[in-house]
Protein backbone atom coordinates (compact mmCIF):
# COMPACT_ATOMS: atom_id res chain seq x y z
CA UNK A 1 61.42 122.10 30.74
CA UNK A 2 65.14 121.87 31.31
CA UNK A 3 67.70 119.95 28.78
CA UNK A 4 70.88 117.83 29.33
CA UNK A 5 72.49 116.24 26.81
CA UNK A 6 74.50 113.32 27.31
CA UNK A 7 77.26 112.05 24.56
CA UNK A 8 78.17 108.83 25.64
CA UNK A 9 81.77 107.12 24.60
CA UNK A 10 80.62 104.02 22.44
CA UNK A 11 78.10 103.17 19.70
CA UNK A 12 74.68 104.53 19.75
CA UNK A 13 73.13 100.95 19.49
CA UNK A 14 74.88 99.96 22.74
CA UNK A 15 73.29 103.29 24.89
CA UNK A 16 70.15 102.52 23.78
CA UNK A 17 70.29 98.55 25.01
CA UNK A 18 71.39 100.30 28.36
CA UNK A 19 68.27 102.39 27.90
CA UNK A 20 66.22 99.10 27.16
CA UNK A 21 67.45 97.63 29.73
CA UNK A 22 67.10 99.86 33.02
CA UNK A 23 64.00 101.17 31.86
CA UNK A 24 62.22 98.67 30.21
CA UNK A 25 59.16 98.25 27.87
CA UNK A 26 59.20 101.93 26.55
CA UNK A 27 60.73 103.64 24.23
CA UNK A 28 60.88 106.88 22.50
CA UNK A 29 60.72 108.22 24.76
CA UNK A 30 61.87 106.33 27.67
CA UNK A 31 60.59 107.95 30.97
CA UNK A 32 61.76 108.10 34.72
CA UNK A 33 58.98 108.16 36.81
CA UNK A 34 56.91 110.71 34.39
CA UNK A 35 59.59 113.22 35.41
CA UNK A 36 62.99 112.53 33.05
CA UNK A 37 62.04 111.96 28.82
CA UNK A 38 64.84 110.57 27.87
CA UNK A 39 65.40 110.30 23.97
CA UNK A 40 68.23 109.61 21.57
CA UNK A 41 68.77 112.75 18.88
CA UNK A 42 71.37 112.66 16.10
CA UNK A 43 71.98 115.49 13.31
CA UNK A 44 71.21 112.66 10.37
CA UNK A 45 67.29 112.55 10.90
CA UNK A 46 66.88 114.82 14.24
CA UNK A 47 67.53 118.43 15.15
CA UNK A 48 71.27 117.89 17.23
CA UNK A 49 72.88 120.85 17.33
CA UNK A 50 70.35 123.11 15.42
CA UNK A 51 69.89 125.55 17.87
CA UNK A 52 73.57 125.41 19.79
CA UNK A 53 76.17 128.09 19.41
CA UNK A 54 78.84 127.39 16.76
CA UNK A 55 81.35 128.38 19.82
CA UNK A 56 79.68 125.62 21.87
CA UNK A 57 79.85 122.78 19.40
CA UNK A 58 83.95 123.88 19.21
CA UNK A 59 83.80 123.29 22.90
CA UNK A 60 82.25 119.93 22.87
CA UNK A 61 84.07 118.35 20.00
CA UNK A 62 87.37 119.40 22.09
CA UNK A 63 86.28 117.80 24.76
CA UNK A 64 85.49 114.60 22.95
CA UNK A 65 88.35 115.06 20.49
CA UNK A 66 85.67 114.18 17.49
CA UNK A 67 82.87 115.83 16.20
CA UNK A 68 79.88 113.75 17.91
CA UNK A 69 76.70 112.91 15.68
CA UNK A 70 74.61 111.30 18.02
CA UNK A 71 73.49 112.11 21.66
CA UNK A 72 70.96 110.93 24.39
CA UNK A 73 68.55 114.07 25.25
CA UNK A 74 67.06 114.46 28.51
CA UNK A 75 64.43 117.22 29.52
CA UNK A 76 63.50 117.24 32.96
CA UNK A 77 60.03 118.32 34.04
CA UNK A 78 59.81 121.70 35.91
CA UNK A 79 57.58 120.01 38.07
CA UNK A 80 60.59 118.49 39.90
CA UNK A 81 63.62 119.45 41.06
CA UNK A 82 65.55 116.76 39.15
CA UNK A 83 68.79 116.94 40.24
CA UNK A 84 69.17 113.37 42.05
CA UNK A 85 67.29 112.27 38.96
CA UNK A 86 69.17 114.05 36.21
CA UNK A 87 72.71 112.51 38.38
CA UNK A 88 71.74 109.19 38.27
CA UNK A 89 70.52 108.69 35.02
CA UNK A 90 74.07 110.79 33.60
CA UNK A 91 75.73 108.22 35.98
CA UNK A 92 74.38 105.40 34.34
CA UNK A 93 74.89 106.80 30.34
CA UNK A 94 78.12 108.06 31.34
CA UNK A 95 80.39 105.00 33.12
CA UNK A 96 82.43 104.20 30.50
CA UNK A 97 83.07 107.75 29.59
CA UNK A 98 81.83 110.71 27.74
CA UNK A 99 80.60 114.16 28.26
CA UNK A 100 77.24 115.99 29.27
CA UNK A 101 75.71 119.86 28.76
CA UNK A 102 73.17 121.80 30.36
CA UNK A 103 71.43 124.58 30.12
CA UNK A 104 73.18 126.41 32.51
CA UNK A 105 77.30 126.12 31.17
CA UNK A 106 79.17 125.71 27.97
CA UNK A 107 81.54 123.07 29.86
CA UNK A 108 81.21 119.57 28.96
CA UNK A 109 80.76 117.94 32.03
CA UNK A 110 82.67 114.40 32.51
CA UNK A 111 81.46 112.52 35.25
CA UNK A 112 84.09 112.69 37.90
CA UNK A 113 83.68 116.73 37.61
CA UNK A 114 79.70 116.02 38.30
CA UNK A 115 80.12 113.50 41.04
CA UNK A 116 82.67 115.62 42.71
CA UNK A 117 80.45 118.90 42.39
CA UNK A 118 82.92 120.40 40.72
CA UNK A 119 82.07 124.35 39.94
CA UNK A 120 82.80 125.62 36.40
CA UNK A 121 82.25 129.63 36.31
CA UNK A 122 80.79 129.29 40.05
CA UNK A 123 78.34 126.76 38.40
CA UNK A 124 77.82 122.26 39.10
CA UNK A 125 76.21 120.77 36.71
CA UNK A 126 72.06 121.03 36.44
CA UNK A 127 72.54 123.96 39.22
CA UNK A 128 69.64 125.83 37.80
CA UNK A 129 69.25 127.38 41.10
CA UNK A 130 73.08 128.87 41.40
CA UNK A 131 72.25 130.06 37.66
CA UNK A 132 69.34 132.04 38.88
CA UNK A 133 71.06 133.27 41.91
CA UNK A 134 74.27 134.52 39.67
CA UNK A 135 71.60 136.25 36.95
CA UNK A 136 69.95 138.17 39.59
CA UNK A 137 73.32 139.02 41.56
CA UNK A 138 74.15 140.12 37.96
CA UNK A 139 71.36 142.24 37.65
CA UNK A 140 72.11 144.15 40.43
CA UNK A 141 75.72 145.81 39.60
């Protein structure tokens, strides 16, 4: 299983009417097509940030010039490649502004840098296969 995490600009409330509303009738979590759980995760009553480096968290809250407290969790089913998936769904949580991680970079990732397939450290965002490839080229030397 793979993880994004989206931090929206806005209240929490709001991203998870936007939730309701493309993807109706379900809810914690909300699916896409059996292959995207999508979930809301806060450090109040959930596990946000628990297991992230303290160097990380530094990087997000400059990005988002605050400390956020709430985010929208996706893990993506290794079934699937995802990517399409993973884009349109940080499209949608992400068009009034905000950040998203991966697994695969530190960077917060706005969403001009994703549309744009922007490279960070020879990395896009969700490029789980250019992560592999650089591991295994770094294996090598």
């Amino acid at each position: 299983m793979r993880t994004v995490f989206v931090f929206p600009t806005g209240e929490q409330s709001e991203t998870v009417a936007l939730l309701d509303q493309h993807l109706p009738e379900q809810r914690h979590p909300w699916t896409l097509d059996g292959n995207l759980y999508i979930d809301t995760d806060d450090e109040q009553t959930g596990y946000l940030f628990s297991d992230w480096d303290p160097e990380d968290v530094a990087v997000l809250e400059a990005a988002t010039g605050h400390h956020p407290t709430w985010a929208v969790q996706i893990d993506i089913s290794g079934r699937i490649n995802g990517t399409a998936e993973v884009h349109q769904m940080v499209a949608l949580l992400l068009e009034h502004g905000g950040v998203a991680t991966d697994d695969y970079t530190a960077h917060p990732w706005t969403l001009p840098e994703i549309l744009s397939g922007a490279e960070i450290d020879g990395l896009r965002f969700f490029d789980f296969r250019g992560y592999l490839e650089l591991n295994r080229e770094r294996g090598r030397s």
